[in-house]
C-alpha atoms as a PDB file:
ATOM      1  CA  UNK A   1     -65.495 -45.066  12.599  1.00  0.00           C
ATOM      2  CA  UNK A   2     -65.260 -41.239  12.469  1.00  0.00           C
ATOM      3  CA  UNK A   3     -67.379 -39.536   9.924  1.00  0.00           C
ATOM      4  CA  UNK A   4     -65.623 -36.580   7.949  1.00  0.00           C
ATOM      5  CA  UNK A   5     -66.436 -33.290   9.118  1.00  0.00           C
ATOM      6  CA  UNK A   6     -69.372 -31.110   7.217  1.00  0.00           C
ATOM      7  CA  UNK A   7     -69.025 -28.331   4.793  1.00  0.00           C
ATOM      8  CA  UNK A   8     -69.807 -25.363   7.425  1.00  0.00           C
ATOM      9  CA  UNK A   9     -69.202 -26.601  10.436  1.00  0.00           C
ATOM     10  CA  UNK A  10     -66.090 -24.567  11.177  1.00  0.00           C
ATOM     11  CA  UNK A  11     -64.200 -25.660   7.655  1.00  0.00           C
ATOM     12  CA  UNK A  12     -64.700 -23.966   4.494  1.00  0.00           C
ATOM     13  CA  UNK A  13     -66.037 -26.187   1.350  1.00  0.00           C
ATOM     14  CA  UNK A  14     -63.727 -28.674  -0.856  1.00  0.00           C
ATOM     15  CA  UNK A  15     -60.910 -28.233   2.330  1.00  0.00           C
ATOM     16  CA  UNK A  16     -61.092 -31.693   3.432  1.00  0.00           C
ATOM     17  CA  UNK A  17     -61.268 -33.367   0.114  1.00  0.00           C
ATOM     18  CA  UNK A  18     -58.520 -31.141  -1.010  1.00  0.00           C
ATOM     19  CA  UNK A  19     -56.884 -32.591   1.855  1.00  0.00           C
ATOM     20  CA  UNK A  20     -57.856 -35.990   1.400  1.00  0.00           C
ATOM     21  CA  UNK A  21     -56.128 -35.665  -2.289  1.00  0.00           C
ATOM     22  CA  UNK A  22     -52.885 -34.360  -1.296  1.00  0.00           C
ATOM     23  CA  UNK A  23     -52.219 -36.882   0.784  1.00  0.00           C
ATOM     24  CA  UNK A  24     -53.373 -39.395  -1.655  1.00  0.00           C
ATOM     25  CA  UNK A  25     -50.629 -37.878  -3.836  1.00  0.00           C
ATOM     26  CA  UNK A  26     -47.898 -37.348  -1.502  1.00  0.00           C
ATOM     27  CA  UNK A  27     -47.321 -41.107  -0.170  1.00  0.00           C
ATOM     28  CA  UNK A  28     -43.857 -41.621   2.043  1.00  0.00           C
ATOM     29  CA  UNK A  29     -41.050 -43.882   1.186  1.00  0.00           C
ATOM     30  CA  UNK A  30     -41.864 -46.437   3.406  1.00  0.00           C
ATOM     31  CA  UNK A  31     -44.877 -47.076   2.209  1.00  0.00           C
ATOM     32  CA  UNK A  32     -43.568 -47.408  -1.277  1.00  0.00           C
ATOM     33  CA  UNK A  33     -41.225 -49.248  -0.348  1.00  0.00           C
ATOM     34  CA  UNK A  34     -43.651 -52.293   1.214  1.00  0.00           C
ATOM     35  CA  UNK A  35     -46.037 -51.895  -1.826  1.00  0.00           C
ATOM     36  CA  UNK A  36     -42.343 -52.408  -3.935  1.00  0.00           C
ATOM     37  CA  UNK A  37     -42.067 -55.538  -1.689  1.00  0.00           C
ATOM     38  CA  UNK A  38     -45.457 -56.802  -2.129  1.00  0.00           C
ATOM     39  CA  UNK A  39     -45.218 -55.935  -5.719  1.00  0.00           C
ATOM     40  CA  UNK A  40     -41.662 -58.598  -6.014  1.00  0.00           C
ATOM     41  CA  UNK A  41     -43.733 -61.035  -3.800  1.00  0.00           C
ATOM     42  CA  UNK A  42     -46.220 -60.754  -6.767  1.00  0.00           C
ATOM     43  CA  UNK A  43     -43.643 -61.262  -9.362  1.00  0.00           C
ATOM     44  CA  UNK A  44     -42.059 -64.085  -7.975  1.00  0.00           C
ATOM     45  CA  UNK A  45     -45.065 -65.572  -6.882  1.00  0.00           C
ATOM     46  CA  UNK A  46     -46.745 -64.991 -10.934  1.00  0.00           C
ATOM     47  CA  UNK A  47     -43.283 -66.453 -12.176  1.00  0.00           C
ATOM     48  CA  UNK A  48     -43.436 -69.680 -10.364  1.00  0.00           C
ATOM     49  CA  UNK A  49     -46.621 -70.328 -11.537  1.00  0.00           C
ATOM     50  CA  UNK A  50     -45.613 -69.767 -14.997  1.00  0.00           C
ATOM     51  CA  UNK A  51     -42.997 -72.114 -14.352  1.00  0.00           C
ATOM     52  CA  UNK A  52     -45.878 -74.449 -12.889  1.00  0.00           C
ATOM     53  CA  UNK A  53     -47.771 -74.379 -16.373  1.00  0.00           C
ATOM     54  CA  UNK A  54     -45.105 -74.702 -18.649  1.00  0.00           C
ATOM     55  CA  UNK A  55     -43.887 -77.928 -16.126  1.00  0.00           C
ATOM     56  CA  UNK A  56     -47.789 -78.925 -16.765  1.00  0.00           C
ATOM     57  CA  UNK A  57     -47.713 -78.985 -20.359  1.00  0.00           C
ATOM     58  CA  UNK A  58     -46.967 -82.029 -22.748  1.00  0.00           C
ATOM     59  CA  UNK A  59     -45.204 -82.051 -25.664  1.00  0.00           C
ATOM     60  CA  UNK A  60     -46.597 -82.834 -28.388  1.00  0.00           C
ATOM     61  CA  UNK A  61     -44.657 -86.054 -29.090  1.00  0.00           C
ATOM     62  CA  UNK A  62     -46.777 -88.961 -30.338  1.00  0.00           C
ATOM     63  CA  UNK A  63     -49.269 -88.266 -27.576  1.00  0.00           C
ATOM     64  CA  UNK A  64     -52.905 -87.559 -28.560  1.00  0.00           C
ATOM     65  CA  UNK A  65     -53.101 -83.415 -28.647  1.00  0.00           C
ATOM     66  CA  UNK A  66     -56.416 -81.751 -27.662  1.00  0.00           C
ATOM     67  CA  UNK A  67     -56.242 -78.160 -28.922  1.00  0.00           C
ATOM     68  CA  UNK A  68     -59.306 -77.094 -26.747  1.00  0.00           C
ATOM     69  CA  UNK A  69     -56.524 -78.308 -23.321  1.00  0.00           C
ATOM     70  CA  UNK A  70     -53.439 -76.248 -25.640  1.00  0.00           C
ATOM     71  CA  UNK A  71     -56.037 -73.430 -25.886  1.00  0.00           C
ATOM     72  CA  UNK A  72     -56.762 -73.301 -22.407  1.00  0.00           C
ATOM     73  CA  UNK A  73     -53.699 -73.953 -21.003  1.00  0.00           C
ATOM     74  CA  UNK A  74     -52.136 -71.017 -23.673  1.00  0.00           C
ATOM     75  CA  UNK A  75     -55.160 -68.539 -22.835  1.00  0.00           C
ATOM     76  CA  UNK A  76     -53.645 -68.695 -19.263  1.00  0.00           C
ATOM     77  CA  UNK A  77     -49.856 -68.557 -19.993  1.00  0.00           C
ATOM     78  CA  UNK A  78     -50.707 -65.478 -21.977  1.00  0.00           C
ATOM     79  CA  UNK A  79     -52.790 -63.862 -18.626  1.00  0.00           C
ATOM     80  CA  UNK A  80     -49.657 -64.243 -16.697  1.00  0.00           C
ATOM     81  CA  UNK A  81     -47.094 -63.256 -18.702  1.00  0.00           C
ATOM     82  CA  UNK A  82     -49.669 -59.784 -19.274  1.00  0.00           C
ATOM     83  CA  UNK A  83     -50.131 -59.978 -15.379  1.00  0.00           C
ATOM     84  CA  UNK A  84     -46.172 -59.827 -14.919  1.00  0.00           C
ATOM     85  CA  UNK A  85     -45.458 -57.531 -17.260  1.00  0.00           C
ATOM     86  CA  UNK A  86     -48.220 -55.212 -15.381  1.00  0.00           C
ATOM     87  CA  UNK A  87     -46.288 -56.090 -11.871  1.00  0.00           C
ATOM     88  CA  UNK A  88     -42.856 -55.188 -13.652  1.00  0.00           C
ATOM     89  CA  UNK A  89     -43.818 -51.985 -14.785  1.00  0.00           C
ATOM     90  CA  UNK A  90     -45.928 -51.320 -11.577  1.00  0.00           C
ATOM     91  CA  UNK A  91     -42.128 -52.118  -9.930  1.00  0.00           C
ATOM     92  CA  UNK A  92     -40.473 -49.509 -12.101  1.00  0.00           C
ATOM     93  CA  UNK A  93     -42.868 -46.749 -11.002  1.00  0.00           C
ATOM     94  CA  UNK A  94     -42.135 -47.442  -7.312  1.00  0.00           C
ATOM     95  CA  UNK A  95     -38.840 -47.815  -7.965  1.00  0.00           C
ATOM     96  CA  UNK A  96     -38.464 -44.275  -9.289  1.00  0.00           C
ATOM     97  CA  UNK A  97     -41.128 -42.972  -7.349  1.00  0.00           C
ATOM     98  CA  UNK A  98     -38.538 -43.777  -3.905  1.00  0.00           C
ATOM     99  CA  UNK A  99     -35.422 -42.699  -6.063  1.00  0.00           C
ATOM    100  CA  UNK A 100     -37.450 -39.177  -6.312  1.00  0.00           C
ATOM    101  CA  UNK A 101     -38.054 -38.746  -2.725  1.00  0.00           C
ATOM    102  CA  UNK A 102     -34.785 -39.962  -1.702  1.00  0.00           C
ATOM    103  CA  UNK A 103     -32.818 -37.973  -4.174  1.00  0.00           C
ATOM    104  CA  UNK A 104     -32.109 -35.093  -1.841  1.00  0.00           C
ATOM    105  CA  UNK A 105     -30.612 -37.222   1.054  1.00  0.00           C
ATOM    106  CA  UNK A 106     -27.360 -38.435   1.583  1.00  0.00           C
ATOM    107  CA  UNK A 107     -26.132 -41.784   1.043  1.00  0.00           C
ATOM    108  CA  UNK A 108     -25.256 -43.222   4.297  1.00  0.00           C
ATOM    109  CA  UNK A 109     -22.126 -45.401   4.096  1.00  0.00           C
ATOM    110  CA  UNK A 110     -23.176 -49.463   3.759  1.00  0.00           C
ATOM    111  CA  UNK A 111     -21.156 -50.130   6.939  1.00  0.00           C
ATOM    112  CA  UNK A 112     -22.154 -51.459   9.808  1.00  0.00           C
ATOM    113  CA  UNK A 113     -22.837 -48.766  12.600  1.00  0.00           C
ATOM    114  CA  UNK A 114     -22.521 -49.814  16.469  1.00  0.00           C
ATOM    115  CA  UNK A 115     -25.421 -48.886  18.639  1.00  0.00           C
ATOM    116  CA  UNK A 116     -24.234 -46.822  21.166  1.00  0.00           C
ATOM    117  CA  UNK A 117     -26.759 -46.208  24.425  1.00  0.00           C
ATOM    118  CA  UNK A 118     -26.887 -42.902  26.003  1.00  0.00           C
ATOM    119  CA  UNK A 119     -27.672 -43.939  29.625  1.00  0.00           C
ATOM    120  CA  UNK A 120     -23.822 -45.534  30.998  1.00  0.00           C
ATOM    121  CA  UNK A 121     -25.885 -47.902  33.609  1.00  0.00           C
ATOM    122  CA  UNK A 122     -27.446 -49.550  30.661  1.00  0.00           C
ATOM    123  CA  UNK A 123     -24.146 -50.167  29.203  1.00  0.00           C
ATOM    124  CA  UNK A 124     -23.860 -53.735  28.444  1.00  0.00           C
ATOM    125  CA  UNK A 125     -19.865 -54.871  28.722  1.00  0.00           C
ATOM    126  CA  UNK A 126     -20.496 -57.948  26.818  1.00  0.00           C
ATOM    127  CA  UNK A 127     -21.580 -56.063  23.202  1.00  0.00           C
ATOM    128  CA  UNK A 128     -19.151 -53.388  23.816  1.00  0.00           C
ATOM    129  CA  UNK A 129     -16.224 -56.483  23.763  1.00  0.00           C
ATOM    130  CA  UNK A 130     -17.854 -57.820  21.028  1.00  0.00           C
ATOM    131  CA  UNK A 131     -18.157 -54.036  19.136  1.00  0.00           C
ATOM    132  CA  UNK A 132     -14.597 -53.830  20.239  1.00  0.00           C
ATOM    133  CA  UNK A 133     -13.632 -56.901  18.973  1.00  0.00           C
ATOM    134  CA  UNK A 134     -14.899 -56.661  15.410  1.00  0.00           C
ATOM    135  CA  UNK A 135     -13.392 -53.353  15.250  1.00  0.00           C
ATOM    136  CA  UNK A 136     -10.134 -54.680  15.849  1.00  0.00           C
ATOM    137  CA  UNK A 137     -10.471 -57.712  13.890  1.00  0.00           C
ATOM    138  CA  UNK A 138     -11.411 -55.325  10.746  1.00  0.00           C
ATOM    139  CA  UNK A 139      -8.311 -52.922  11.753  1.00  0.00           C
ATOM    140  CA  UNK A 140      -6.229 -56.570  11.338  1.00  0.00           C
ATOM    141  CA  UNK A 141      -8.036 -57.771   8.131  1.00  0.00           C
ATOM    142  CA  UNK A 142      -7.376 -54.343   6.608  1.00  0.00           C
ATOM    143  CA  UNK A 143      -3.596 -54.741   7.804  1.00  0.00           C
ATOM    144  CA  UNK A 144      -3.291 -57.859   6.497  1.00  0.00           C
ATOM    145  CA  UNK A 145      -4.780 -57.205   3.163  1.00  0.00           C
ATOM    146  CA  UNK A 146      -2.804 -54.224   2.739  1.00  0.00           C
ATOM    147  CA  UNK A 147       0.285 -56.549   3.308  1.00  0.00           C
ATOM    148  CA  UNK A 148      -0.916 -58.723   0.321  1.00  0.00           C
ATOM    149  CA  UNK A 149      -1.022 -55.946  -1.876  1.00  0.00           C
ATOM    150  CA  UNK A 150       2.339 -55.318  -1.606  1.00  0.00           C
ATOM    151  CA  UNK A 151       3.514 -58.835  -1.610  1.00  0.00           C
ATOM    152  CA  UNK A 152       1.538 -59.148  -4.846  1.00  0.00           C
ATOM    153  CA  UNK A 153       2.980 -56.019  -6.120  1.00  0.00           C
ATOM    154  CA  UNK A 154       6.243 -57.332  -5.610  1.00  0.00           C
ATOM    155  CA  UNK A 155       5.382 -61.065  -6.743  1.00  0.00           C
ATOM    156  CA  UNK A 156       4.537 -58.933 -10.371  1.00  0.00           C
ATOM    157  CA  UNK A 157       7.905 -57.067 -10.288  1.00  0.00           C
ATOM    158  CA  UNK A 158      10.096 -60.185  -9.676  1.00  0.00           C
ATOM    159  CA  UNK A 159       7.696 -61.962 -12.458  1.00  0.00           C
ATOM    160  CA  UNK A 160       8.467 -58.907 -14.412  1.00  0.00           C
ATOM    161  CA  UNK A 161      12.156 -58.958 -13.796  1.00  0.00           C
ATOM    162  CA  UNK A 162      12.377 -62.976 -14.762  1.00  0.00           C
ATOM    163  CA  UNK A 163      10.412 -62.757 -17.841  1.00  0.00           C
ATOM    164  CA  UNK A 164      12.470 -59.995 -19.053  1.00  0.00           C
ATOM    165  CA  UNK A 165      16.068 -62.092 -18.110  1.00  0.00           C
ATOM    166  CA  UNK A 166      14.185 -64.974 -19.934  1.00  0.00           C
ATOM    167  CA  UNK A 167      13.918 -62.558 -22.864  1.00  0.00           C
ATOM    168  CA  UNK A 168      17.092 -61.630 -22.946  1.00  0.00           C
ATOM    169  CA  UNK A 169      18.559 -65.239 -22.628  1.00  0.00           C
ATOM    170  CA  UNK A 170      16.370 -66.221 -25.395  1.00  0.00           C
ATOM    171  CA  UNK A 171      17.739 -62.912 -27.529  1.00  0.00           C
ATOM    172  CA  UNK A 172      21.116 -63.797 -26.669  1.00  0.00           C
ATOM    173  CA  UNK A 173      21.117 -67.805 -27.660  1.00  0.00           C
ATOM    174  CA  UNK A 174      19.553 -66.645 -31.263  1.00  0.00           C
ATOM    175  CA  UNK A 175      22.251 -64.396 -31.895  1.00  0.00           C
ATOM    176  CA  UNK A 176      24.567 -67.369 -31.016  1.00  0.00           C
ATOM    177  CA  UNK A 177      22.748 -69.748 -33.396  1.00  0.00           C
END
């Protein structure tokens, strides 16, 4: 383990601490994003056994009620809900902590991007078929979507169109009555 370096010995006083600080303060997104992780993990794993007690616990039906047990078993219900409700705000202040350092980056598209290799001998034909391949089939489900549209579009103008003839049949045989 390396020992930090002495006031003196070629650094001025305070610089490493002051060092040691800033980076203290100045954590990257990826780490907040695993303690965000770890932080859900703790959430769920708080909630199910909240879930677990409340499973645990009798109702008071006819059955012989200890309050010391209800006491107990309420004393720890109470920890975990305070426990979660430290985890969720914990969660919050990650959350906006990443939304802070991410703010000046663009949004990349949530699309799927093919990995293209540089070096051509590397150049695998059988995921370049297959990159080729989705590609088209997405150029066909686009097409074919597209076609519904205007199939549905049209579906509403004939629907349109008979609802207003039914109108006007039903106009004309009052006037006839």
């Amino acid at each position: 383990m390396a020992t930090p370096p002495v006031a003196g010995a070629g650094m001025p006083a305070g610089a490493f601490g002051g060092q040691q600080a800033q980076a203290a303060r100045e954590v990257n997104t990826a780490s907040l994003c695993r303690i965000g992780q770890e932080t859900v993990q703790d959430i769920v794993f708080r909630t199910m056994e909240i879930f677990q007690l409340l499973r645990n616990m009798q109702l008071p039906n006819g059955v012989t009620y200890h309050a010391s047990t209800h006491q107990d078993r309420l004393g720890k219900l109470q920890e975990h809900l305070r426990q979660l409700s430290v985890l969720f705000r914990k969660l919050r202040l990650v959350y906006d902590k990443c939304n802070e350092n991410c703010a000046g980056l663009d949004p990349v598209p949530a699309e799927l991007i093919p990995y293209v290799e540089d070096d051509g001998s590397k150049h695998d034909d059988r995921s370049t078929n297959l990159a080729r391949y989705a590609t088209e089939e997405r150029r066909e489900v686009l097409e074919v979507n597209q076609k519904l549209k205007q199939k549905n579009q049209q579906l509403k103008q004939i629907m349109d169109q008979l609802r207003n003839l039914i109108w006007e049949i039903n106009s004309m045989l009052a006037v006839r009555n």
